[in-house]
N, C-alpha and C. Protein backbone atom coordinates (compact mmCIF):
# COMPACT_ATOMS: atom_id res chain seq x y z
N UNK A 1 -120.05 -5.39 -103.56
CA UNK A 1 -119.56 -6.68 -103.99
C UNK A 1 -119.41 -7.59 -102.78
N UNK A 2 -119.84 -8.76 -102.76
CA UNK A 2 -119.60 -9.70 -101.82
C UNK A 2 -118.32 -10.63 -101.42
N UNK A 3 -117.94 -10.99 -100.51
CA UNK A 3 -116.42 -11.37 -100.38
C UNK A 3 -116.26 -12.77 -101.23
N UNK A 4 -115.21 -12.55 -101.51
CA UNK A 4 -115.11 -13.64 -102.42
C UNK A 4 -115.52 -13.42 -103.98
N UNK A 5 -116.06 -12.72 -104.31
CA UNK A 5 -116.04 -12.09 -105.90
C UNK A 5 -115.02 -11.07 -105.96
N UNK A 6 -114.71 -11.55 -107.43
CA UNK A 6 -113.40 -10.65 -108.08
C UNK A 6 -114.22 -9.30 -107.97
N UNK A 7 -112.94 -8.51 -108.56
CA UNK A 7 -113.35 -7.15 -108.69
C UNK A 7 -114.13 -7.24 -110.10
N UNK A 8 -115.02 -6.10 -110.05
CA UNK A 8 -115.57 -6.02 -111.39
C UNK A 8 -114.94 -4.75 -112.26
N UNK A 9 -114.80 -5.38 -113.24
CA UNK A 9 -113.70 -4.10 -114.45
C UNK A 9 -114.82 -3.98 -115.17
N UNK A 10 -114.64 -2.35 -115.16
CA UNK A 10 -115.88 -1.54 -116.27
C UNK A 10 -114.85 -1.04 -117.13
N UNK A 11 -114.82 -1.06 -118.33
CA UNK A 11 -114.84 0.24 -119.26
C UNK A 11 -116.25 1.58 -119.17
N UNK A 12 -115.60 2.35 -119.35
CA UNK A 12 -116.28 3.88 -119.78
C UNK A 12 -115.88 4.25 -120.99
N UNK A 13 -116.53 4.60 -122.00
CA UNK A 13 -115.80 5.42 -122.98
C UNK A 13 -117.00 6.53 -123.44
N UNK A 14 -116.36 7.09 -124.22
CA UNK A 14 -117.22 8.16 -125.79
C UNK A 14 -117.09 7.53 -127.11
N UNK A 15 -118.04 7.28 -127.38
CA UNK A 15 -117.60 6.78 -128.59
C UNK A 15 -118.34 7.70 -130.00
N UNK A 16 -117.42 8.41 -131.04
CA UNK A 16 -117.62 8.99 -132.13
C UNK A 16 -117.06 10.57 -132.01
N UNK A 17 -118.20 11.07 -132.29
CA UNK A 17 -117.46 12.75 -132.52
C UNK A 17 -117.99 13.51 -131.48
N UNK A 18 -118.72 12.55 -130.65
CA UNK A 18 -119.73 13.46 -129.36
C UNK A 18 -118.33 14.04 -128.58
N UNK A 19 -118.16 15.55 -128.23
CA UNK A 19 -117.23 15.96 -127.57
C UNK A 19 -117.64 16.31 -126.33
N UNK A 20 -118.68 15.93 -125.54
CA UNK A 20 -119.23 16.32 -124.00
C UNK A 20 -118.90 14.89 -123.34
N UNK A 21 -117.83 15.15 -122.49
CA UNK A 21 -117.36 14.13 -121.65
C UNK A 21 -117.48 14.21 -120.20
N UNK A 22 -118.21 14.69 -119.86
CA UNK A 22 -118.30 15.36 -118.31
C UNK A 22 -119.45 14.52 -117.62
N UNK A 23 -120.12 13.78 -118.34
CA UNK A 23 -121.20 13.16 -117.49
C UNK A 23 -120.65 11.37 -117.77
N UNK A 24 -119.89 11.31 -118.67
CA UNK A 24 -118.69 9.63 -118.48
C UNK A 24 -118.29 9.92 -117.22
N UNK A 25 -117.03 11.05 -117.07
CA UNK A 25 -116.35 11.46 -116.30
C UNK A 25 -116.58 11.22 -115.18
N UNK A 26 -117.94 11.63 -114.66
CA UNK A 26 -119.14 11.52 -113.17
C UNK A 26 -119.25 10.43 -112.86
N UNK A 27 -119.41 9.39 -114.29
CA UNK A 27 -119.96 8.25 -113.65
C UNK A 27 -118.96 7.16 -113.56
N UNK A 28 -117.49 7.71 -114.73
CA UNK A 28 -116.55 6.97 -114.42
C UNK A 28 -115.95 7.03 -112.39
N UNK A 29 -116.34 8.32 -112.31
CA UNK A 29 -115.76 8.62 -110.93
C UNK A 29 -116.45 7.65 -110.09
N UNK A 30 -117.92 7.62 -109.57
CA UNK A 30 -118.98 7.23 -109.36
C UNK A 30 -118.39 5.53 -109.23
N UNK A 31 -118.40 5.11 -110.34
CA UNK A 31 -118.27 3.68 -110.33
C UNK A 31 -116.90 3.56 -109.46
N UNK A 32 -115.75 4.06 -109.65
CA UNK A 32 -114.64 3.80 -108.91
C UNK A 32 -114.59 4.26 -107.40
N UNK A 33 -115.08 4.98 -106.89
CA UNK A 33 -115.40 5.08 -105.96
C UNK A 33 -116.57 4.18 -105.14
N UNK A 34 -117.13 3.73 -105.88
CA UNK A 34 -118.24 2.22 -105.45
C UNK A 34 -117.07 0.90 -105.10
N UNK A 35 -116.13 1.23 -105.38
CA UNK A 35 -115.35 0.10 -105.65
C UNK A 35 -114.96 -0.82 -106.87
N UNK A 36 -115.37 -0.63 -107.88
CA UNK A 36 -115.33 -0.95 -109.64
C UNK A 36 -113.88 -0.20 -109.70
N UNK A 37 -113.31 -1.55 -110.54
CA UNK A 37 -111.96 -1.21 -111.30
C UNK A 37 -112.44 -0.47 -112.45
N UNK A 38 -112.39 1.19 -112.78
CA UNK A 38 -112.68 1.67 -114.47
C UNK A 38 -111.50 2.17 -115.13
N UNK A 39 -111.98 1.68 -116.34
CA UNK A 39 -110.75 2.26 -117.26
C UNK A 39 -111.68 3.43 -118.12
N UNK A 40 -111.05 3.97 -118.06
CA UNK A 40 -111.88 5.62 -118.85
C UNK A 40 -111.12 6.07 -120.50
N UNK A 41 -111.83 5.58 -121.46
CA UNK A 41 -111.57 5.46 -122.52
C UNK A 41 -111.00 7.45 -123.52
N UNK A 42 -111.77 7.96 -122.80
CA UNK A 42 -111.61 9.24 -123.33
C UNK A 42 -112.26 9.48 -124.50
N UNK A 43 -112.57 10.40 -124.62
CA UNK A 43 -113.09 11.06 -126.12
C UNK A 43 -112.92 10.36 -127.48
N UNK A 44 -113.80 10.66 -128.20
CA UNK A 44 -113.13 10.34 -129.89
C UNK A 44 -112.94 8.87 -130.06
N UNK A 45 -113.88 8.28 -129.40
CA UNK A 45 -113.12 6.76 -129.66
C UNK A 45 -114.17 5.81 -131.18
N UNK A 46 -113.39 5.09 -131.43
CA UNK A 46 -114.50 4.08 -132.78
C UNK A 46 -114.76 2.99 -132.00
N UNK A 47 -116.11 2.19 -132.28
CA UNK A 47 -117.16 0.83 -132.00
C UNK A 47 -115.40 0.22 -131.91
N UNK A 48 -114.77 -0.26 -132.81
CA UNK A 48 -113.75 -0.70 -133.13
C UNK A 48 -112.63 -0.79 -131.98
N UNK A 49 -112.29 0.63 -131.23
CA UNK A 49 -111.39 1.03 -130.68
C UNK A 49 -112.09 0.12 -129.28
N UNK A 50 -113.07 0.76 -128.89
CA UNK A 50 -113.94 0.51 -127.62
C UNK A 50 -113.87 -1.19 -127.73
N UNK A 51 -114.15 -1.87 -128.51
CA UNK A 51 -114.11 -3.65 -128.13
C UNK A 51 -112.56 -3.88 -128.12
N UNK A 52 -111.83 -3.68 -128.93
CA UNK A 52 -109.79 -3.63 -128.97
C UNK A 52 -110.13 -3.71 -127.67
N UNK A 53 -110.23 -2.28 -126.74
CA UNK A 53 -109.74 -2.33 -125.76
C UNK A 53 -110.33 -3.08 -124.44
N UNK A 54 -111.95 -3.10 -124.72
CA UNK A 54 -112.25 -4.25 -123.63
C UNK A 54 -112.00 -5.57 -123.83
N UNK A 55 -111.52 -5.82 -125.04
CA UNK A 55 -111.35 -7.15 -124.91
C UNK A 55 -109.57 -7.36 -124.42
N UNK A 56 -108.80 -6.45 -124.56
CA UNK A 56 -107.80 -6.61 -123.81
C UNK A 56 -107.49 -6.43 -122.53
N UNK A 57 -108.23 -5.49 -122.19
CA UNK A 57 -108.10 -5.19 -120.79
C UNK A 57 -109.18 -6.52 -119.86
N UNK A 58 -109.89 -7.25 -120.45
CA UNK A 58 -110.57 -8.27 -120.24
C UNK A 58 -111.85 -8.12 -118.91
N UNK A 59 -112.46 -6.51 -119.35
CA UNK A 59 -113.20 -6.19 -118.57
C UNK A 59 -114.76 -6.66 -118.84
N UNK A 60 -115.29 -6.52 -118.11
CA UNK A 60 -116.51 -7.27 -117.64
C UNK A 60 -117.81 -6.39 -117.89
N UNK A 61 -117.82 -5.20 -117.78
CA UNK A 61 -118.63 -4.20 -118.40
C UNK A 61 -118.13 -3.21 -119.38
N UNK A 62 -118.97 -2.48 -120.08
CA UNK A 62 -118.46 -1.35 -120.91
C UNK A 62 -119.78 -0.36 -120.85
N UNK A 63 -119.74 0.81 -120.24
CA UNK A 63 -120.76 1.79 -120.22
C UNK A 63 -120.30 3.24 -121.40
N UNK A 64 -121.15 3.12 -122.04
CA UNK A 64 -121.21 4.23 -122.85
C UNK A 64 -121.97 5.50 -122.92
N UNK A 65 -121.40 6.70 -122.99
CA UNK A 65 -121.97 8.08 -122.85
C UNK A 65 -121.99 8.39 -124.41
N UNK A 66 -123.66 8.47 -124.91
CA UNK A 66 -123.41 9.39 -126.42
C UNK A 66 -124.43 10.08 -125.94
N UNK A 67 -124.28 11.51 -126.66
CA UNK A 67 -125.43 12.46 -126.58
C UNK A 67 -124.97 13.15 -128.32
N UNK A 68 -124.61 12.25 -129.09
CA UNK A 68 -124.66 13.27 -130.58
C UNK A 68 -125.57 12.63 -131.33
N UNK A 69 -126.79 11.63 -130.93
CA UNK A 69 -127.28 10.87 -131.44
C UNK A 69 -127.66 9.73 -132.72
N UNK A 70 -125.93 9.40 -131.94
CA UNK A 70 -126.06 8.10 -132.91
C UNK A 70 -125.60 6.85 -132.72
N UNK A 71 -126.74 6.65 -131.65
CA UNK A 71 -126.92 5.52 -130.74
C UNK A 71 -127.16 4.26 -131.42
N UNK A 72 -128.24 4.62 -132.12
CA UNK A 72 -128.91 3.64 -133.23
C UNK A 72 -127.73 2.81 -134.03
N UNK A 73 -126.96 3.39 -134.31
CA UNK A 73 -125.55 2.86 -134.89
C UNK A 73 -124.82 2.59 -134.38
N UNK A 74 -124.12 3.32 -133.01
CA UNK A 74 -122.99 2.77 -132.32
C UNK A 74 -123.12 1.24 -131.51
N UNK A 75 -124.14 1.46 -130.30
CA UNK A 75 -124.22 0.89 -129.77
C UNK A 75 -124.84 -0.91 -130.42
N UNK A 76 -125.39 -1.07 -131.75
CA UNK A 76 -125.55 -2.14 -132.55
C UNK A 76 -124.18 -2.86 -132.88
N UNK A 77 -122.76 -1.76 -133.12
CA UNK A 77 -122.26 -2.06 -133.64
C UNK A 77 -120.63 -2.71 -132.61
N UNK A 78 -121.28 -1.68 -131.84
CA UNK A 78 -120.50 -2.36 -130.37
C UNK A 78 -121.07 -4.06 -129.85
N UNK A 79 -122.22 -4.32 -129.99
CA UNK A 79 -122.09 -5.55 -129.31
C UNK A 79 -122.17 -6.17 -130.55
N UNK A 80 -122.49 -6.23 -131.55
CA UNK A 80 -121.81 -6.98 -133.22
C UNK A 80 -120.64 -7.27 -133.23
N UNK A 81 -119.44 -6.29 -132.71
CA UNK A 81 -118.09 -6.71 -132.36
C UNK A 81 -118.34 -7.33 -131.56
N UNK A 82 -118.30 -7.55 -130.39
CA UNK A 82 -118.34 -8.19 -129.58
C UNK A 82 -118.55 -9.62 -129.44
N UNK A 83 -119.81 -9.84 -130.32
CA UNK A 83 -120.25 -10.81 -130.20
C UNK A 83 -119.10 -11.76 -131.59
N UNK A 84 -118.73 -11.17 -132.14
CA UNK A 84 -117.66 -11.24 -133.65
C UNK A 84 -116.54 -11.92 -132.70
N UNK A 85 -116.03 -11.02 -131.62
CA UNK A 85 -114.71 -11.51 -131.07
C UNK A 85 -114.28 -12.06 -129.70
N UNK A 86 -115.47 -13.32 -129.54
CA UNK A 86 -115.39 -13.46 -128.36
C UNK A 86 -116.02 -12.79 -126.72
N UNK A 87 -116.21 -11.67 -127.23
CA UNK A 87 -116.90 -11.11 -125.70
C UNK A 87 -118.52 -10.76 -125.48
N UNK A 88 -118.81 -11.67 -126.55
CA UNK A 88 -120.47 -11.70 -125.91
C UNK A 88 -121.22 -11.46 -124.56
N UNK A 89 -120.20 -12.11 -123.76
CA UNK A 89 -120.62 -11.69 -122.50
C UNK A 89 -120.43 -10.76 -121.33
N UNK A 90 -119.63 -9.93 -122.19
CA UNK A 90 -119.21 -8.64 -121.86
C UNK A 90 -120.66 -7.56 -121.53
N UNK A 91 -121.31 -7.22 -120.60
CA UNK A 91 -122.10 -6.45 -120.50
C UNK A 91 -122.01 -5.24 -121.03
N UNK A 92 -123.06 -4.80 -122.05
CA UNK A 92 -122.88 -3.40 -122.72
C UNK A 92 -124.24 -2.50 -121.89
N UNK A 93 -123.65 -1.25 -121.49
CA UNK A 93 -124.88 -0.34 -120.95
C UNK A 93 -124.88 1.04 -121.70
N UNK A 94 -125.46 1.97 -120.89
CA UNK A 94 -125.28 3.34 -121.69
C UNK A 94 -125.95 4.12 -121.47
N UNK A 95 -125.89 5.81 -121.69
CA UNK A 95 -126.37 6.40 -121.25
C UNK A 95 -126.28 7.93 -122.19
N UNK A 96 -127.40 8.75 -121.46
CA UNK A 96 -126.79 10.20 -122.84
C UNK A 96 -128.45 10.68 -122.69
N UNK A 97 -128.44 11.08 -124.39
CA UNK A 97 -129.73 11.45 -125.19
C UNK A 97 -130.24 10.39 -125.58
N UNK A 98 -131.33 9.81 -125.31
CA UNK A 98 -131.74 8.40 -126.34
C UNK A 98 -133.33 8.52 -126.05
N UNK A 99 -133.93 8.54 -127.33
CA UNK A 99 -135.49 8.76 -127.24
C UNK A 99 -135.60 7.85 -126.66
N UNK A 100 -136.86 7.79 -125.66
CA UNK A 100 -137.51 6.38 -125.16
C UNK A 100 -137.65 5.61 -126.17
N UNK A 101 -138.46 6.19 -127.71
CA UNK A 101 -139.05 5.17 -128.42
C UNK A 101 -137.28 4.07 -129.23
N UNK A 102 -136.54 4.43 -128.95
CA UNK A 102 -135.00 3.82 -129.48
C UNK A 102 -134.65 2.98 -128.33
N UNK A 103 -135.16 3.28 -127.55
CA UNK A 103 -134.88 1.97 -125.64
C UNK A 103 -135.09 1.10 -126.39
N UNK A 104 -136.37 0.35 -126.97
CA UNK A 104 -136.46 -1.32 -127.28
C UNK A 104 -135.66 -1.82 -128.26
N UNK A 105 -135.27 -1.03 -129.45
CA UNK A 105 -134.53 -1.56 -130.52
C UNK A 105 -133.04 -1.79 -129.64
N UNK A 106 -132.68 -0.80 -128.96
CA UNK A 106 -131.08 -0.76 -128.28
C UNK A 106 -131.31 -2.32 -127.45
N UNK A 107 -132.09 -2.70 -126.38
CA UNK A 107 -132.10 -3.44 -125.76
C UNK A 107 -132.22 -5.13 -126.77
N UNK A 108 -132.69 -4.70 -127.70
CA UNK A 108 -132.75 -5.91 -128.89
C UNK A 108 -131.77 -5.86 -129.30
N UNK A 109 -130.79 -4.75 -129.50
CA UNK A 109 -129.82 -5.69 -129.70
C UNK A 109 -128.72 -5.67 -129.31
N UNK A 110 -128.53 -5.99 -128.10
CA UNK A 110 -127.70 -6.55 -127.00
C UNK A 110 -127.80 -5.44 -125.73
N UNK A 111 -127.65 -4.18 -125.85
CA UNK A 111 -127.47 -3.55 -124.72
C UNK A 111 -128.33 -3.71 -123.59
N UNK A 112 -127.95 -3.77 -122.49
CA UNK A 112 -128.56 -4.42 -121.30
C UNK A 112 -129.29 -3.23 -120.61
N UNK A 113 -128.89 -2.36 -120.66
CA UNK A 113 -129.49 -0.95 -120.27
C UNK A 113 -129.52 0.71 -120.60
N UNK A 114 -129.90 1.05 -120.62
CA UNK A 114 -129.82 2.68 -121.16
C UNK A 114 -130.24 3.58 -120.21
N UNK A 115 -129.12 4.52 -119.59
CA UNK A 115 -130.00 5.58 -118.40
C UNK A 115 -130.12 6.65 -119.09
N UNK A 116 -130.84 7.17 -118.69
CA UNK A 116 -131.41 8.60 -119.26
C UNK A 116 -131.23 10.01 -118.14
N UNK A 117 -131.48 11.10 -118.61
CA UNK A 117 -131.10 12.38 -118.09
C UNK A 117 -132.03 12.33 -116.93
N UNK A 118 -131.20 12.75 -115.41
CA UNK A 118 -132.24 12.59 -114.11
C UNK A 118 -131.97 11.25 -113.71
N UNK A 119 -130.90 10.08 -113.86
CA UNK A 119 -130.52 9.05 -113.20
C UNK A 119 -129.57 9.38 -112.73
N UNK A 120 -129.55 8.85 -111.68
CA UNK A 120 -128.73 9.24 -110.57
C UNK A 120 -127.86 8.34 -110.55
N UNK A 121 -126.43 8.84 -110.03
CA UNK A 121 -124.89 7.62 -110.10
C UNK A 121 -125.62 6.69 -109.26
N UNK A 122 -126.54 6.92 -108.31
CA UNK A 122 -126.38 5.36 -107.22
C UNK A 122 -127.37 4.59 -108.12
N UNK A 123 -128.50 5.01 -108.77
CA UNK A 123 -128.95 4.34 -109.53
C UNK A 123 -128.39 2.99 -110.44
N UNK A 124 -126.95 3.88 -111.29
CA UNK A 124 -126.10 3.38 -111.82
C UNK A 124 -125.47 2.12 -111.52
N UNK A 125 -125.06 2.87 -110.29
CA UNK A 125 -124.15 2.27 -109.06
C UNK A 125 -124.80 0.73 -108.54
N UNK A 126 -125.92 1.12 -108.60
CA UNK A 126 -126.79 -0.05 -108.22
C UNK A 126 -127.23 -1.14 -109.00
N UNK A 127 -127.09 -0.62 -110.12
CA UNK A 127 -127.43 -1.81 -111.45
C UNK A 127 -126.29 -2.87 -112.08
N UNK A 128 -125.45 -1.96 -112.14
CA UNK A 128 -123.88 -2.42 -112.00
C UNK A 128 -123.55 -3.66 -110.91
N UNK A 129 -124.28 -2.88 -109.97
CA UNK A 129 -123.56 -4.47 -108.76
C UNK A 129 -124.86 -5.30 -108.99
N UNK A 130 -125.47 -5.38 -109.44
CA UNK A 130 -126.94 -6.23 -109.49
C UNK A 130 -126.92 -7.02 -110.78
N UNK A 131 -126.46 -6.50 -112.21
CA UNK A 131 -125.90 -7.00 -113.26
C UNK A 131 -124.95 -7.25 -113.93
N UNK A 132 -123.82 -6.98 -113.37
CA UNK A 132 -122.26 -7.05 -114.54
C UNK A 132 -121.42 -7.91 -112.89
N UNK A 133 -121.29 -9.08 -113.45
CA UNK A 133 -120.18 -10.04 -112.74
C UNK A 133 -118.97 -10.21 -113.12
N UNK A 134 -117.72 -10.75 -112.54
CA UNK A 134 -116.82 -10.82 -113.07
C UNK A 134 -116.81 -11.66 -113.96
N UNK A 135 -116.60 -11.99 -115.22
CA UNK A 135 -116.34 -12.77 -116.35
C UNK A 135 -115.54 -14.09 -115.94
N UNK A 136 -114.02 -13.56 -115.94
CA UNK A 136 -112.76 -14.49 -115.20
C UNK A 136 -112.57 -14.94 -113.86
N UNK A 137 -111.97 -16.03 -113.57
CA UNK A 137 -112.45 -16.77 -112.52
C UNK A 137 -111.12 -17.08 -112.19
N UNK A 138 -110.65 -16.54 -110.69
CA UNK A 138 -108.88 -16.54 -110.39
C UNK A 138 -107.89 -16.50 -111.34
């Protein structure tokens, strides 16, 4: 981050019944250690729960880990909220199991990126400071 830009606030979460949290976990670590403010949503969460809370915590990204594949649904329905309550410009990313051929529909509709198995945190790390700005301004 360059001097004079705010910090950037990520959410992390799980969102649904996927119970493998260990590769959020990595990258929640990952990002906070880059210097990113994260809030780490935990397990079990609803489309619903996940915008509540970024839109209160008034963070600037939200990265999502699914691997129970049901991407096709969540992640549509995450930036549908979003875009419903104000935080359109909330950067949505993500990561997990996701066929290549499901990359273009996800990116249509709204999600800005999708990493796949074999991306590396600096990868991450690197897209993050290259795409998600702070929203709020002092």
């Amino acid at each position: 981050m360059k001097a004079g830009e705010g910090k950037v606030r990520l959410l992390v979460g799980k969102v649904g019944l996927d119970g493998h949290d260990r590769g959020a976990k990595i990258i929640a670590r990952a990002l906070r250690d880059a210097g990113f403010e994260v809030i780490y949503t935990g397990l079990h969460q609803t489309p619903e729960m996940v915008v509540a809370t970024a839109l209160q915590e008034d963070v600037d990204g939200i990265g999502l880990s699914i691997l129970s594949g049901a991407h096709n649904t969540i992640f549509p329905k995450i930036t549908r909220l979003l875009r419903e309550q104000g935080g359109a410009d909330i950067v949505v990313f993500g990561g997990g199991i996701v066929p290549d051929e499901d990359v273009p529909g996800l990116l249509q509709a709204g999600v800005r990126a999708i990493f796949t198995p074999g991306t590396t945190t600096r990868q991450v790390i690197d897209w993050v400071m290259a795409e998600v700005k702070p929203r709020r301004r002092g």
